[in-house]
PDB file of N, CA and C in Angstrom:
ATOM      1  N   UNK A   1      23.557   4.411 -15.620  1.00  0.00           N
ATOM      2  CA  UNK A   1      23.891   3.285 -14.780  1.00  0.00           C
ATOM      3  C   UNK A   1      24.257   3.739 -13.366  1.00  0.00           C
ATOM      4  N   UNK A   2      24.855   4.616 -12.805  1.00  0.00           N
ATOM      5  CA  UNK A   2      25.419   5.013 -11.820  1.00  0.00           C
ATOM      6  C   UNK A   2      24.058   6.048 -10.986  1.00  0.00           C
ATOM      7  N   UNK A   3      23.172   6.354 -11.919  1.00  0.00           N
ATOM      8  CA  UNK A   3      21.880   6.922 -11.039  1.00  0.00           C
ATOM      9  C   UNK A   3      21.063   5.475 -10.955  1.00  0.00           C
ATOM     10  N   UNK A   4      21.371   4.790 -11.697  1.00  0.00           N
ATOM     11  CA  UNK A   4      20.197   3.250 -11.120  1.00  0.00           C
ATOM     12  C   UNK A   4      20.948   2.782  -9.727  1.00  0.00           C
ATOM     13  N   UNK A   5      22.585   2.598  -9.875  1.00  0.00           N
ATOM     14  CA  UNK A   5      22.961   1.742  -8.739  1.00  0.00           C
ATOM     15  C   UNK A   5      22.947   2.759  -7.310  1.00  0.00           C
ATOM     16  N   UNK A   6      22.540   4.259  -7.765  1.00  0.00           N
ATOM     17  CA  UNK A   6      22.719   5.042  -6.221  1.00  0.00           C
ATOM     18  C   UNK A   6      21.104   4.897  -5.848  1.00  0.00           C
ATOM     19  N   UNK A   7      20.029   5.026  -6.908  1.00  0.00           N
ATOM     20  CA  UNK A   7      19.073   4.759  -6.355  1.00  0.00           C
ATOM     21  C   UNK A   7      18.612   2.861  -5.664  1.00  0.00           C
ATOM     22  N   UNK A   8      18.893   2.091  -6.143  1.00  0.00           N
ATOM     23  CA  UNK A   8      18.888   0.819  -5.564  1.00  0.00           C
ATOM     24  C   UNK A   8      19.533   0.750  -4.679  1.00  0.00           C
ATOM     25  N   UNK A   9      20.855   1.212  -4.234  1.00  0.00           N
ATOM     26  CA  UNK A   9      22.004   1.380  -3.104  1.00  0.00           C
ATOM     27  C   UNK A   9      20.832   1.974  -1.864  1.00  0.00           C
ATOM     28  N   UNK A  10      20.132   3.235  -2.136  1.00  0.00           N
ATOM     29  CA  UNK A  10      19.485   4.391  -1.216  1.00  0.00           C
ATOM     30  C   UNK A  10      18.163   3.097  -0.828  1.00  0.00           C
ATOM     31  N   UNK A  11      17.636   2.928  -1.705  1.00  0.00           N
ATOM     32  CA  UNK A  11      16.310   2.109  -1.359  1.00  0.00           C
ATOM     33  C   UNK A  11      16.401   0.780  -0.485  1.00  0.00           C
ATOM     34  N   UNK A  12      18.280  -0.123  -0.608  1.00  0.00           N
ATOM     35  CA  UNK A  12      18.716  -1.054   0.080  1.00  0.00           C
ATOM     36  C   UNK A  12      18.663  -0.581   1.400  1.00  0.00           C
ATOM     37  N   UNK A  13      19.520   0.493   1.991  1.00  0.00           N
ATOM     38  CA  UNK A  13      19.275   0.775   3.015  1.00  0.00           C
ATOM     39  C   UNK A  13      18.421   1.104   4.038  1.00  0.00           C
ATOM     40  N   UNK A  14      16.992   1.072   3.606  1.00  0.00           N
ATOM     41  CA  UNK A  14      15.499   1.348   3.643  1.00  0.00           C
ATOM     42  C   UNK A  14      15.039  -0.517   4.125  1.00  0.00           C
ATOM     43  N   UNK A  15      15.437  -0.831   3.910  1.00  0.00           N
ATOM     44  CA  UNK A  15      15.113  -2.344   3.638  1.00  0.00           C
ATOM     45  C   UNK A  15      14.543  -3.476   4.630  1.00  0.00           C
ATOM     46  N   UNK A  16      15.560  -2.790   5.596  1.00  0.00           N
ATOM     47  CA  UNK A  16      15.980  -3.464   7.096  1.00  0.00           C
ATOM     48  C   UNK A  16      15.107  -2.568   8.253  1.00  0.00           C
ATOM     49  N   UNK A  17      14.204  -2.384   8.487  1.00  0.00           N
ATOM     50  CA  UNK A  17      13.425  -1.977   9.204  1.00  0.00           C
ATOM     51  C   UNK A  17      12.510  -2.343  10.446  1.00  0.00           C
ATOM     52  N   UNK A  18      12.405  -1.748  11.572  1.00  0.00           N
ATOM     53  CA  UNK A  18      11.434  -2.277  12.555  1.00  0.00           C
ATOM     54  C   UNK A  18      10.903  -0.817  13.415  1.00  0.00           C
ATOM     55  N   UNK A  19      10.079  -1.035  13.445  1.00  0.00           N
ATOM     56  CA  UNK A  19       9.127  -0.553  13.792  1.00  0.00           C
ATOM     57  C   UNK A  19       8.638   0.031  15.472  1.00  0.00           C
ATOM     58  N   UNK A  20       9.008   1.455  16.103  1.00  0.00           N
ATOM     59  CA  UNK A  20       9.615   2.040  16.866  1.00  0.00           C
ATOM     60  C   UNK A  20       8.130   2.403  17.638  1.00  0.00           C
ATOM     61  N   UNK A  21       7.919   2.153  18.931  1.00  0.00           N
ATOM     62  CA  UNK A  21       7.335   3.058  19.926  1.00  0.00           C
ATOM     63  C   UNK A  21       6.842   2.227  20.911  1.00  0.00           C
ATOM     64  N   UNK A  22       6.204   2.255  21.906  1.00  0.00           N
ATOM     65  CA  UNK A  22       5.725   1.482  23.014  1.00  0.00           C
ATOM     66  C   UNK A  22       5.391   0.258  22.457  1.00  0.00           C
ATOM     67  N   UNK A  23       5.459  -1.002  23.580  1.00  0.00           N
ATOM     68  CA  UNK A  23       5.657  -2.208  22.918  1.00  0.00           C
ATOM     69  C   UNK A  23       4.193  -2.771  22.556  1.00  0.00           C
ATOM     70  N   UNK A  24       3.284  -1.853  23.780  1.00  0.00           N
ATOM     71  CA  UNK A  24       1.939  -2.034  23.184  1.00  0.00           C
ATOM     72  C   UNK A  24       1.196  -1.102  21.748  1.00  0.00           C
ATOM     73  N   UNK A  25       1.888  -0.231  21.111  1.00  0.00           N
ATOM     74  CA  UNK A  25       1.569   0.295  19.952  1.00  0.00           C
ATOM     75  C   UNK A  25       2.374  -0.595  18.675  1.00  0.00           C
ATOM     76  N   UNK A  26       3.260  -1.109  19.264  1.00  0.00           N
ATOM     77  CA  UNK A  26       3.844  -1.934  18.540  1.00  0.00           C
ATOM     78  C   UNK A  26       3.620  -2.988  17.675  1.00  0.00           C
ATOM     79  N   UNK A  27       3.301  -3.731  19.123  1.00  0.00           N
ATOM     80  CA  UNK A  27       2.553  -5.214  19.250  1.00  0.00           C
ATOM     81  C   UNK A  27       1.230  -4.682  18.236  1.00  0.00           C
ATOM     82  N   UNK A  28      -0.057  -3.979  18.290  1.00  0.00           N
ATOM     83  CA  UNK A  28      -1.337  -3.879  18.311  1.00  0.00           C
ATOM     84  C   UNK A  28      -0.069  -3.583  16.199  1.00  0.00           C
ATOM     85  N   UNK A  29       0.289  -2.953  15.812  1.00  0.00           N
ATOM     86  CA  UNK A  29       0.361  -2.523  14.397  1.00  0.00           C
ATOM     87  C   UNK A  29       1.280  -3.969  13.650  1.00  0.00           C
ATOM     88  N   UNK A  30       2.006  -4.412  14.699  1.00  0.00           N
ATOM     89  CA  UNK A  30       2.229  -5.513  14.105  1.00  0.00           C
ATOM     90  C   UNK A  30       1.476  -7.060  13.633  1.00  0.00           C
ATOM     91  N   UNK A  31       0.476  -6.513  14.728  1.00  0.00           N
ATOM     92  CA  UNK A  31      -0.710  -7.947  14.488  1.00  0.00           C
ATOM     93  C   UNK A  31      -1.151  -6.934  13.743  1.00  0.00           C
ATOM     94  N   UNK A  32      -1.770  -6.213  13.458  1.00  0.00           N
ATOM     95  CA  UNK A  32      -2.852  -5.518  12.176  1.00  0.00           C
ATOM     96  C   UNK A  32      -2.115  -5.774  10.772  1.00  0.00           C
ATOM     97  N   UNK A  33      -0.639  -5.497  10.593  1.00  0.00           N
ATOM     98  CA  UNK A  33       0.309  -5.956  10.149  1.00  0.00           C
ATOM     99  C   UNK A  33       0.000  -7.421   8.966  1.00  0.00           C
ATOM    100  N   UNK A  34       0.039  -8.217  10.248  1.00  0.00           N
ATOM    101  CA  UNK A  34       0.299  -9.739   9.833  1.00  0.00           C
ATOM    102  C   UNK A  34      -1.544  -9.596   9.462  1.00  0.00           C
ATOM    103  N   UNK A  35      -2.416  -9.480   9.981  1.00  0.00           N
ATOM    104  CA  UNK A  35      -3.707 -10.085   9.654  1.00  0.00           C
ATOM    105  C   UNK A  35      -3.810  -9.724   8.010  1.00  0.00           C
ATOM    106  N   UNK A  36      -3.307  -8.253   7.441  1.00  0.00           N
ATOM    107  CA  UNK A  36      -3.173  -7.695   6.403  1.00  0.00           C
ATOM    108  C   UNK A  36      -2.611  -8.725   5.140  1.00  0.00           C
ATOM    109  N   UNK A  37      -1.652  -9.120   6.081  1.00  0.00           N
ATOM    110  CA  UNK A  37      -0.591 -10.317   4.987  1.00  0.00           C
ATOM    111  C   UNK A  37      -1.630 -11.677   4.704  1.00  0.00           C
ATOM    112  N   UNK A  38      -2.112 -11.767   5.690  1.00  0.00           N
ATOM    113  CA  UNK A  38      -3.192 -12.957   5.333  1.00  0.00           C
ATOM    114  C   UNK A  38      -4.031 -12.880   4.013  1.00  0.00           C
ATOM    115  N   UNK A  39      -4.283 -11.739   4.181  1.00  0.00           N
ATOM    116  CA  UNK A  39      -5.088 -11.723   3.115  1.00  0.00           C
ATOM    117  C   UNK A  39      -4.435 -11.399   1.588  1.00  0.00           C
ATOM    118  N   UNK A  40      -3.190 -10.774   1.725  1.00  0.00           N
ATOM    119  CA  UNK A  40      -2.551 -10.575   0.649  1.00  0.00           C
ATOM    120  C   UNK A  40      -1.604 -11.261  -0.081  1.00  0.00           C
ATOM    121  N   UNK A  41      -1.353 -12.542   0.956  1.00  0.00           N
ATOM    122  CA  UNK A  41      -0.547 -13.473   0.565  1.00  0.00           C
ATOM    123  C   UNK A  41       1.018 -12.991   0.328  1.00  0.00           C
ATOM    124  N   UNK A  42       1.312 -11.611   0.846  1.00  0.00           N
ATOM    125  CA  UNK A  42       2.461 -11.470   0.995  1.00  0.00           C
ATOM    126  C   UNK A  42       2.884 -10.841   2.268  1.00  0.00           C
ATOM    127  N   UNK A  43       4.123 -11.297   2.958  1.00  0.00           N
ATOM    128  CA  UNK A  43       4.432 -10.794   4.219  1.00  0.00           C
ATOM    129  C   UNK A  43       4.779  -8.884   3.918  1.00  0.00           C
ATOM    130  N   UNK A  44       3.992  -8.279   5.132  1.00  0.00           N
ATOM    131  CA  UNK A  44       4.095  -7.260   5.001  1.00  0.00           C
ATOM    132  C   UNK A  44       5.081  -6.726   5.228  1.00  0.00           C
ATOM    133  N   UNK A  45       6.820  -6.458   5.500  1.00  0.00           N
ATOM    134  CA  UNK A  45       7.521  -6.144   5.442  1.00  0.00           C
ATOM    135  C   UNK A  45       7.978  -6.721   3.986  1.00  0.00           C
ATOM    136  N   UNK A  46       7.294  -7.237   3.266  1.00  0.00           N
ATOM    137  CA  UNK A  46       7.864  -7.399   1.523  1.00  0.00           C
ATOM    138  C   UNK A  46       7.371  -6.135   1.344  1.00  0.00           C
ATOM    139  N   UNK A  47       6.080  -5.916   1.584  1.00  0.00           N
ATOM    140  CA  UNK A  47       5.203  -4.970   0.711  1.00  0.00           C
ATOM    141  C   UNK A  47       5.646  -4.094   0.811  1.00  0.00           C
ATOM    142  N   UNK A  48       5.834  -3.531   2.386  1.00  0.00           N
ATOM    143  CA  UNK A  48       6.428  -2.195   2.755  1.00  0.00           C
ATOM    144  C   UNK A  48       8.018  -2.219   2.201  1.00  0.00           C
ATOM    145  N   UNK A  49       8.757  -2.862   1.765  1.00  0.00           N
ATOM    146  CA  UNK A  49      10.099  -2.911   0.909  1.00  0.00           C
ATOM    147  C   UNK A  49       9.659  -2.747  -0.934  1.00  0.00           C
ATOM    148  N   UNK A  50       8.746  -2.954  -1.389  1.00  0.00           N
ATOM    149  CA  UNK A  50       8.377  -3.151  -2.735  1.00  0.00           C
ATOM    150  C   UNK A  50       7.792  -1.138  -2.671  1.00  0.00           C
ATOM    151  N   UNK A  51       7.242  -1.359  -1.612  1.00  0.00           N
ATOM    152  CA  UNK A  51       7.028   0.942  -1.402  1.00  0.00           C
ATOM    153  C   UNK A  51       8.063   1.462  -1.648  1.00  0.00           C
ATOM    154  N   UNK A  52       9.113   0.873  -0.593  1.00  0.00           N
ATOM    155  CA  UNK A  52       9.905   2.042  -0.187  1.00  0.00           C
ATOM    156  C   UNK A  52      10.571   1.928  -1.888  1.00  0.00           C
ATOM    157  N   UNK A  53      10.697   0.815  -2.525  1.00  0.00           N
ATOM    158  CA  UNK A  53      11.915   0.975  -3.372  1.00  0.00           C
ATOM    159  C   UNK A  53      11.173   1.654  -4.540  1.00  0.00           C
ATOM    160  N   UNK A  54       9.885   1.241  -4.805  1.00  0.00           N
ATOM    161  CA  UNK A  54       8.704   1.953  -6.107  1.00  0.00           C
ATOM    162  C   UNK A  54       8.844   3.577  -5.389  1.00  0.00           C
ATOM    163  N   UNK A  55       9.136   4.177  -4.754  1.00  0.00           N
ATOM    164  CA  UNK A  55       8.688   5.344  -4.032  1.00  0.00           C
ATOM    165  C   UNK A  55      10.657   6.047  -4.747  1.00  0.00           C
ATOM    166  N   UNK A  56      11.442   5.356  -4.105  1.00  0.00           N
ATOM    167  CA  UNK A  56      13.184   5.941  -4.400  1.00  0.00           C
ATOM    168  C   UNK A  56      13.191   5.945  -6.336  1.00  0.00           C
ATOM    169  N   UNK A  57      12.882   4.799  -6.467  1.00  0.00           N
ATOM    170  CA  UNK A  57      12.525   4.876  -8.070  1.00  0.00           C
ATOM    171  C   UNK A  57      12.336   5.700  -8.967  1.00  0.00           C
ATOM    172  N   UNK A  58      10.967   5.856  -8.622  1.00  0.00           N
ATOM    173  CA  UNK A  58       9.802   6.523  -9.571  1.00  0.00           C
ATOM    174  C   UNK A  58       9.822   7.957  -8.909  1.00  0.00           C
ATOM    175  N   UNK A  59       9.742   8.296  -7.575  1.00  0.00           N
ATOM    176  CA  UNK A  59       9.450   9.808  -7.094  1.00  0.00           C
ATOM    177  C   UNK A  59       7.850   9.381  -6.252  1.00  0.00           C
ATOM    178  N   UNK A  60       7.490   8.496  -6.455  1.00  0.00           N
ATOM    179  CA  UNK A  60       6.056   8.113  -5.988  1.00  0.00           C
ATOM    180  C   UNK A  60       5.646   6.546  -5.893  1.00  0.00           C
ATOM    181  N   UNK A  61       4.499   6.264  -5.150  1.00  0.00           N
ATOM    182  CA  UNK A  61       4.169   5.056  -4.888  1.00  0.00           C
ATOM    183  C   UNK A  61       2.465   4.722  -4.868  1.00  0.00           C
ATOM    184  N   UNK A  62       2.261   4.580  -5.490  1.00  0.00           N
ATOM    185  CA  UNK A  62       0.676   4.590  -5.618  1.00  0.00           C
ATOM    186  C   UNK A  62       0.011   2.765  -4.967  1.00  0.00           C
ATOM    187  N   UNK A  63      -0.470   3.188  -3.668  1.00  0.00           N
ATOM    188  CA  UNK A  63      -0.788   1.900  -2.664  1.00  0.00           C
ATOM    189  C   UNK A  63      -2.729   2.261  -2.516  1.00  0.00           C
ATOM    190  N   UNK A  64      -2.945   1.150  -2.664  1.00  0.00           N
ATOM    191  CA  UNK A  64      -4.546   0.455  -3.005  1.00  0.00           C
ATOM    192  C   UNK A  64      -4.959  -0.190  -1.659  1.00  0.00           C
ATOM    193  N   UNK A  65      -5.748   1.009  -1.071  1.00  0.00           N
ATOM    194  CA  UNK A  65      -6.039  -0.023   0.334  1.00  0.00           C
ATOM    195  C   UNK A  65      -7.862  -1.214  -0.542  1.00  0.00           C
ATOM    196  N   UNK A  66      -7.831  -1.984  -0.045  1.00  0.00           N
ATOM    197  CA  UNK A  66      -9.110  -3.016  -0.170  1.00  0.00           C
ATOM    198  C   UNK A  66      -9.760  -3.079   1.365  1.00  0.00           C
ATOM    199  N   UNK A  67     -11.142  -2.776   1.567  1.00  0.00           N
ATOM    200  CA  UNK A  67     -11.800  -2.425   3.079  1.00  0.00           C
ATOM    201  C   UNK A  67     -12.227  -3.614   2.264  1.00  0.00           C
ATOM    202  N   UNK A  68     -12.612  -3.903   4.203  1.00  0.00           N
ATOM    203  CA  UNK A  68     -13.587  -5.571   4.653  1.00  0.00           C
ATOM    204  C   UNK A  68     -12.393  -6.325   4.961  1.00  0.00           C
ATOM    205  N   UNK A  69     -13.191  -7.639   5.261  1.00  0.00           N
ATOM    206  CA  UNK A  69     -12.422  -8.790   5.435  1.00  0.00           C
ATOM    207  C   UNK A  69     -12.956  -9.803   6.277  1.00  0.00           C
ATOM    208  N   UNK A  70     -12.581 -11.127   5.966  1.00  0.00           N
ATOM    209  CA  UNK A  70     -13.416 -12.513   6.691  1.00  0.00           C
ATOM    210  C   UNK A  70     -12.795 -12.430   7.765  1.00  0.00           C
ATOM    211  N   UNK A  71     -11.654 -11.762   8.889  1.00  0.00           N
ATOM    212  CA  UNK A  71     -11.199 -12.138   9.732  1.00  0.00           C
ATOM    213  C   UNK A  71     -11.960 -11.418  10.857  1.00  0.00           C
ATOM    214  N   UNK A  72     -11.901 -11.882  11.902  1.00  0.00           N
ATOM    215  CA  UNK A  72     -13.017 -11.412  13.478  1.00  0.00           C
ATOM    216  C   UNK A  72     -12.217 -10.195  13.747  1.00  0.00           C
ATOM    217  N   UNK A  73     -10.765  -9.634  13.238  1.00  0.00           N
ATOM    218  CA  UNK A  73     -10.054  -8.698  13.260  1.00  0.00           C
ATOM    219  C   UNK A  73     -10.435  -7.405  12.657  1.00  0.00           C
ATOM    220  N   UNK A  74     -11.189  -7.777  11.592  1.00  0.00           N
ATOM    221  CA  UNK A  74     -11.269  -6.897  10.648  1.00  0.00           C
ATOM    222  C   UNK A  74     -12.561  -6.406  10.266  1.00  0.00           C
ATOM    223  N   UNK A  75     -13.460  -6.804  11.184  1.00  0.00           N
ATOM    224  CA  UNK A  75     -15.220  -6.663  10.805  1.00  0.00           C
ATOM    225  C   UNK A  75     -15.173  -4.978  11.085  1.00  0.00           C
ATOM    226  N   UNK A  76     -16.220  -4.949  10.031  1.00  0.00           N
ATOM    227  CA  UNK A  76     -17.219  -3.709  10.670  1.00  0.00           C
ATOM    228  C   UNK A  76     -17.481  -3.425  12.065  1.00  0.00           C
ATOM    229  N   UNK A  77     -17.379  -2.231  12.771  1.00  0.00           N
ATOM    230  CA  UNK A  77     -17.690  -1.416  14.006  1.00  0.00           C
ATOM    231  C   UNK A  77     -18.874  -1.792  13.477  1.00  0.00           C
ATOM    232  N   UNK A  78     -19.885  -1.392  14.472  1.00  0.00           N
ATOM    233  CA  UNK A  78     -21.585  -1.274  14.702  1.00  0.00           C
ATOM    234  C   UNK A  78     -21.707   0.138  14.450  1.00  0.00           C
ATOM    235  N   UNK A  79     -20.886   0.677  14.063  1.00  0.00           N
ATOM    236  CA  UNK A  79     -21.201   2.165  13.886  1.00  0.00           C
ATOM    237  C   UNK A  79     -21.461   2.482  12.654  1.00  0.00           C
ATOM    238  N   UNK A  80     -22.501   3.305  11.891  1.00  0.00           N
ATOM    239  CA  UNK A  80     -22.396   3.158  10.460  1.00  0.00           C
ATOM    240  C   UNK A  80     -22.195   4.335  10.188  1.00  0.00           C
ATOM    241  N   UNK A  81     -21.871   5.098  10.544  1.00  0.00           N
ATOM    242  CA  UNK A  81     -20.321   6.226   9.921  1.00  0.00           C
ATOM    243  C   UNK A  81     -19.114   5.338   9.484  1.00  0.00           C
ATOM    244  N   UNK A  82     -18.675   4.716  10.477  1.00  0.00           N
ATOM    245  CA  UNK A  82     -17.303   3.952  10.246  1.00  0.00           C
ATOM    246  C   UNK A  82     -17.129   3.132   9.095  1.00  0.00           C
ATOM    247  N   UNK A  83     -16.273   3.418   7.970  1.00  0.00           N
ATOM    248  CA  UNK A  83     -15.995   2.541   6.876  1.00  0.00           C
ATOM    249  C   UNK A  83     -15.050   1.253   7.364  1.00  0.00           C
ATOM    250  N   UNK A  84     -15.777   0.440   6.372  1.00  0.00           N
ATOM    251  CA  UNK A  84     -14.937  -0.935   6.702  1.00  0.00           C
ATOM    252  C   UNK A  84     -13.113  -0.607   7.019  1.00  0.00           C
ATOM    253  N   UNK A  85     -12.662  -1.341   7.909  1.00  0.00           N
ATOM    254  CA  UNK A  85     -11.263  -1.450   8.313  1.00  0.00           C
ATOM    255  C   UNK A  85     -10.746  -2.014   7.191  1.00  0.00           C
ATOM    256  N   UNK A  86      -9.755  -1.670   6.942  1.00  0.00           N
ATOM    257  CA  UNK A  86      -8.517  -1.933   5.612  1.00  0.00           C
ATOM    258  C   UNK A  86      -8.340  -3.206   5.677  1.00  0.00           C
ATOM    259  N   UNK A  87      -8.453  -4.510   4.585  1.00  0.00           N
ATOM    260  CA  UNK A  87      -8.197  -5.183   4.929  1.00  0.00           C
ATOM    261  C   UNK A  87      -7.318  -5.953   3.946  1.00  0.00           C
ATOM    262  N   UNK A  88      -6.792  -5.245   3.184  1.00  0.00           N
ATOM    263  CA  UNK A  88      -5.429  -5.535   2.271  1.00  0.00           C
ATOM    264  C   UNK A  88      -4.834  -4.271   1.839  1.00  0.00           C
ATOM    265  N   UNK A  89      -3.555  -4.055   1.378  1.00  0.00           N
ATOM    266  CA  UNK A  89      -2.707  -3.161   1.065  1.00  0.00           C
ATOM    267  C   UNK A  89      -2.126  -3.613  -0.696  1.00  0.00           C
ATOM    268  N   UNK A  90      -2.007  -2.801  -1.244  1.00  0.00           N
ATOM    269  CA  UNK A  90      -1.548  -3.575  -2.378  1.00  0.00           C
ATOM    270  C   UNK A  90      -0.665  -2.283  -3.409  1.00  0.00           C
ATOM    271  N   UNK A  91       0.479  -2.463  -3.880  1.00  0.00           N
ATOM    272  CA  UNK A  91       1.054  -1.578  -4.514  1.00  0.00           C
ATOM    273  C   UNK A  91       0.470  -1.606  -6.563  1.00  0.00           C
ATOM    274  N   UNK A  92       0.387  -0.363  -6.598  1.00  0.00           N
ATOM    275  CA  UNK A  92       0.002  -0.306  -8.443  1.00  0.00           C
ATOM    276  C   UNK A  92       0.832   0.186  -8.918  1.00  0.00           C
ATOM    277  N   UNK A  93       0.851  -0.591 -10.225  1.00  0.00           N
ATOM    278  CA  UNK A  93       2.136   0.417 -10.832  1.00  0.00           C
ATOM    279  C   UNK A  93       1.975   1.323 -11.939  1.00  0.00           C
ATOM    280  N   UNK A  94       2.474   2.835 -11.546  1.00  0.00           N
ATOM    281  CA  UNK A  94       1.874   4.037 -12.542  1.00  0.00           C
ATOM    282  C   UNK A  94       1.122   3.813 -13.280  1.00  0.00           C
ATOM    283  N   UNK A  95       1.696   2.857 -14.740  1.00  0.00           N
ATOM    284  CA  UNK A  95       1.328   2.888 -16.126  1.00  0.00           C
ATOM    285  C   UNK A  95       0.130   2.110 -15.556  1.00  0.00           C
ATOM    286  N   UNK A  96      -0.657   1.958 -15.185  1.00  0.00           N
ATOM    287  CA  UNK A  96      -2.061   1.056 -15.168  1.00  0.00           C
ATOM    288  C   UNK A  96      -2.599   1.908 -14.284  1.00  0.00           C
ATOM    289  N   UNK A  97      -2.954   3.269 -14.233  1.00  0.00           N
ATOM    290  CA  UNK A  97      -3.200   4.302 -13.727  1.00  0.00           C
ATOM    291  C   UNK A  97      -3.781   5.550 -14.353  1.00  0.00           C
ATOM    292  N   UNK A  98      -4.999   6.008 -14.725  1.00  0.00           N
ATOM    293  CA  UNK A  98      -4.972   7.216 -15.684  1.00  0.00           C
ATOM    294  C   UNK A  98      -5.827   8.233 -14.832  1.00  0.00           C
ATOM    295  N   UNK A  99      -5.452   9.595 -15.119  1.00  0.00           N
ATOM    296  CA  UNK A  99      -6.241  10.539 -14.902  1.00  0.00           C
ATOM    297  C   UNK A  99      -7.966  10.579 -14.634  1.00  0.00           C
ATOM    298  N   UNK A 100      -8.075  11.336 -13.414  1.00  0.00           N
ATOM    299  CA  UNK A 100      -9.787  11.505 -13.866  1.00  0.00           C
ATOM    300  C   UNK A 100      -9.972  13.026 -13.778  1.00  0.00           C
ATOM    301  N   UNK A 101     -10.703  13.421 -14.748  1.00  0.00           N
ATOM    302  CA  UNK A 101     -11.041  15.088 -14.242  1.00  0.00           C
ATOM    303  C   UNK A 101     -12.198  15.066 -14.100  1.00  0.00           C
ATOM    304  N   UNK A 102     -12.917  16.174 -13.970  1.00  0.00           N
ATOM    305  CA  UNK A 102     -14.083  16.435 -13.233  1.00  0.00           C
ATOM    306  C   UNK A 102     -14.852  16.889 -14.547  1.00  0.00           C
ATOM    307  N   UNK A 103     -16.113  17.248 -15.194  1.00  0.00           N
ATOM    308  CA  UNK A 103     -16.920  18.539 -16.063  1.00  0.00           C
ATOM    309  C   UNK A 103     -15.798  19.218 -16.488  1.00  0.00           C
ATOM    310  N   UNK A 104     -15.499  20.313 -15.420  1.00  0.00           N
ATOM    311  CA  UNK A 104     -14.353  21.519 -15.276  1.00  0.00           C
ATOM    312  C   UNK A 104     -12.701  21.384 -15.854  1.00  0.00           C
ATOM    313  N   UNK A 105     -12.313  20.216 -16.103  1.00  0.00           N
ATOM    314  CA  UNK A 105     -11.180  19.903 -16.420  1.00  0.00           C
ATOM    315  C   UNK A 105     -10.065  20.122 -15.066  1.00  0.00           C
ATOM    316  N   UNK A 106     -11.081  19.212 -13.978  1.00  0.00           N
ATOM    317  CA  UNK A 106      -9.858  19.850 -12.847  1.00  0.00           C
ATOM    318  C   UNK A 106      -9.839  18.155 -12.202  1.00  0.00           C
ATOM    319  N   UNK A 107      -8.550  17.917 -12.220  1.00  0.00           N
ATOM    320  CA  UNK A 107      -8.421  16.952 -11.664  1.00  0.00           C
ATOM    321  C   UNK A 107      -8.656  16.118 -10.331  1.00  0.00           C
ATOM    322  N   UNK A 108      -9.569  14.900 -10.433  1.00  0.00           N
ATOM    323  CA  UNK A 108     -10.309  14.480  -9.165  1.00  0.00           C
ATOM    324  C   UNK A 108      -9.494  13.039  -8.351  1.00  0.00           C
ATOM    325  N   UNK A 109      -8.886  12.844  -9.436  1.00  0.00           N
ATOM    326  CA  UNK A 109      -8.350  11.064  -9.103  1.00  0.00           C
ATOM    327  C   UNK A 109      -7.469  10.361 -10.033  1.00  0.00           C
ATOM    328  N   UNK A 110      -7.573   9.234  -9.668  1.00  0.00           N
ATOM    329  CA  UNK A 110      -6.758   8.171 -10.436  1.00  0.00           C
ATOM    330  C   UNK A 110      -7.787   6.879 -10.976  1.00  0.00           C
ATOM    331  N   UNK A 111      -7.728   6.561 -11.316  1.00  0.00           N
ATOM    332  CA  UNK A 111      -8.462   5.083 -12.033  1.00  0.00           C
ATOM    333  C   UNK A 111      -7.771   4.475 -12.937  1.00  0.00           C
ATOM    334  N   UNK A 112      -7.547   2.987 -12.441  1.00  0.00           N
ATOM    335  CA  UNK A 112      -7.416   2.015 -12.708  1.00  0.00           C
ATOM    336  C   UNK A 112      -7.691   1.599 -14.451  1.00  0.00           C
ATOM    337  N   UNK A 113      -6.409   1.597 -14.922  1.00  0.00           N
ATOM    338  CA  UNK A 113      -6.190   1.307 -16.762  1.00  0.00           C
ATOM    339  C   UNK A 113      -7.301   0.146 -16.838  1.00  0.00           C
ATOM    340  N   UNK A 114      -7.844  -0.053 -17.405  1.00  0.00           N
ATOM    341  CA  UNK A 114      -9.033  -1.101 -18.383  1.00  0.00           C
ATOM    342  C   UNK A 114      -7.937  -1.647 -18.987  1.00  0.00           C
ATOM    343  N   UNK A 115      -7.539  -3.123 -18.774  1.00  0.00           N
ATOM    344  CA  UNK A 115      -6.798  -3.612 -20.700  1.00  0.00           C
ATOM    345  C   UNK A 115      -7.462  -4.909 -20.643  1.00  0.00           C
ATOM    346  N   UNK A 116      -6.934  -5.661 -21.947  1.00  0.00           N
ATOM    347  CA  UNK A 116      -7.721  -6.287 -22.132  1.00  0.00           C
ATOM    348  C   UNK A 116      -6.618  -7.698 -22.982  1.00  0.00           C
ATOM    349  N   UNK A 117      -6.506  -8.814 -22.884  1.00  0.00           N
ATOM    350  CA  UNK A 117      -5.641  -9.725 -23.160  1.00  0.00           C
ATOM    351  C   UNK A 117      -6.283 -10.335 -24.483  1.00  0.00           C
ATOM    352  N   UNK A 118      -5.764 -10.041 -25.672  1.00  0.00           N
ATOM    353  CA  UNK A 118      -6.495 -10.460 -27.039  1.00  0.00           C
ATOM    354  C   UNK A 118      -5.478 -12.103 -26.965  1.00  0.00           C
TER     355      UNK A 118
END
């Protein structure tokens, strides 16, 4: 009990946050910010609070970017090197997470648990 309430205590203080440097680097990450939330249906200072506290928690935070998006913000460059711009953020949680290895038995990734609702 007393390692749950120091870790929730540590992650509270994390909570209250804004976001530091010229007002035009600011401005430009805070609209990228909000366009993000549009699509995720949650304000992004939730999300970035649902990190910080899955991150004090667990030791880790496993975040799912989703490229594309319908907004004039978020299109494809004309460049086709350039991968689609991020256009949602989304937190996973461990247990719906499994190993991938390679032939070699050397580990390549993570993928997404399969279940299935009987």
């Amino acid at each position: 009990a007393l390692v749950r309430q120091a870790v929730d205590k540590y992650a509270e203080n994390f909570r209250d946050f804004d976001l530091v440097g010229s007002d035009e680097q600011v401005n430009y990450l805070k609209n990228r910010l909000n366009l993000l939330s549009l699509k995720s249906g949650e304000h992004w200072k939730t999300t970035f609070a649902r990190i910080i506290n899955e991150y004090f928690k667990t030791g880790n935070a496993f975040i799912v970017k989703f490229r594309g998006g319908n907004f004039a913000d978020t299109k494809r460059a004309l460049y086709k090197n350039n991968p689609y711009p991020i256009g949602m953020l989304a937190l996973i949680s461990a247990e719906r997470l499994e190993p991938v290895f390679n032939n070699k038995h050397r580990f390549v990734g993570w993928r997404l648990e399969e279940f299935s609702v009987n």
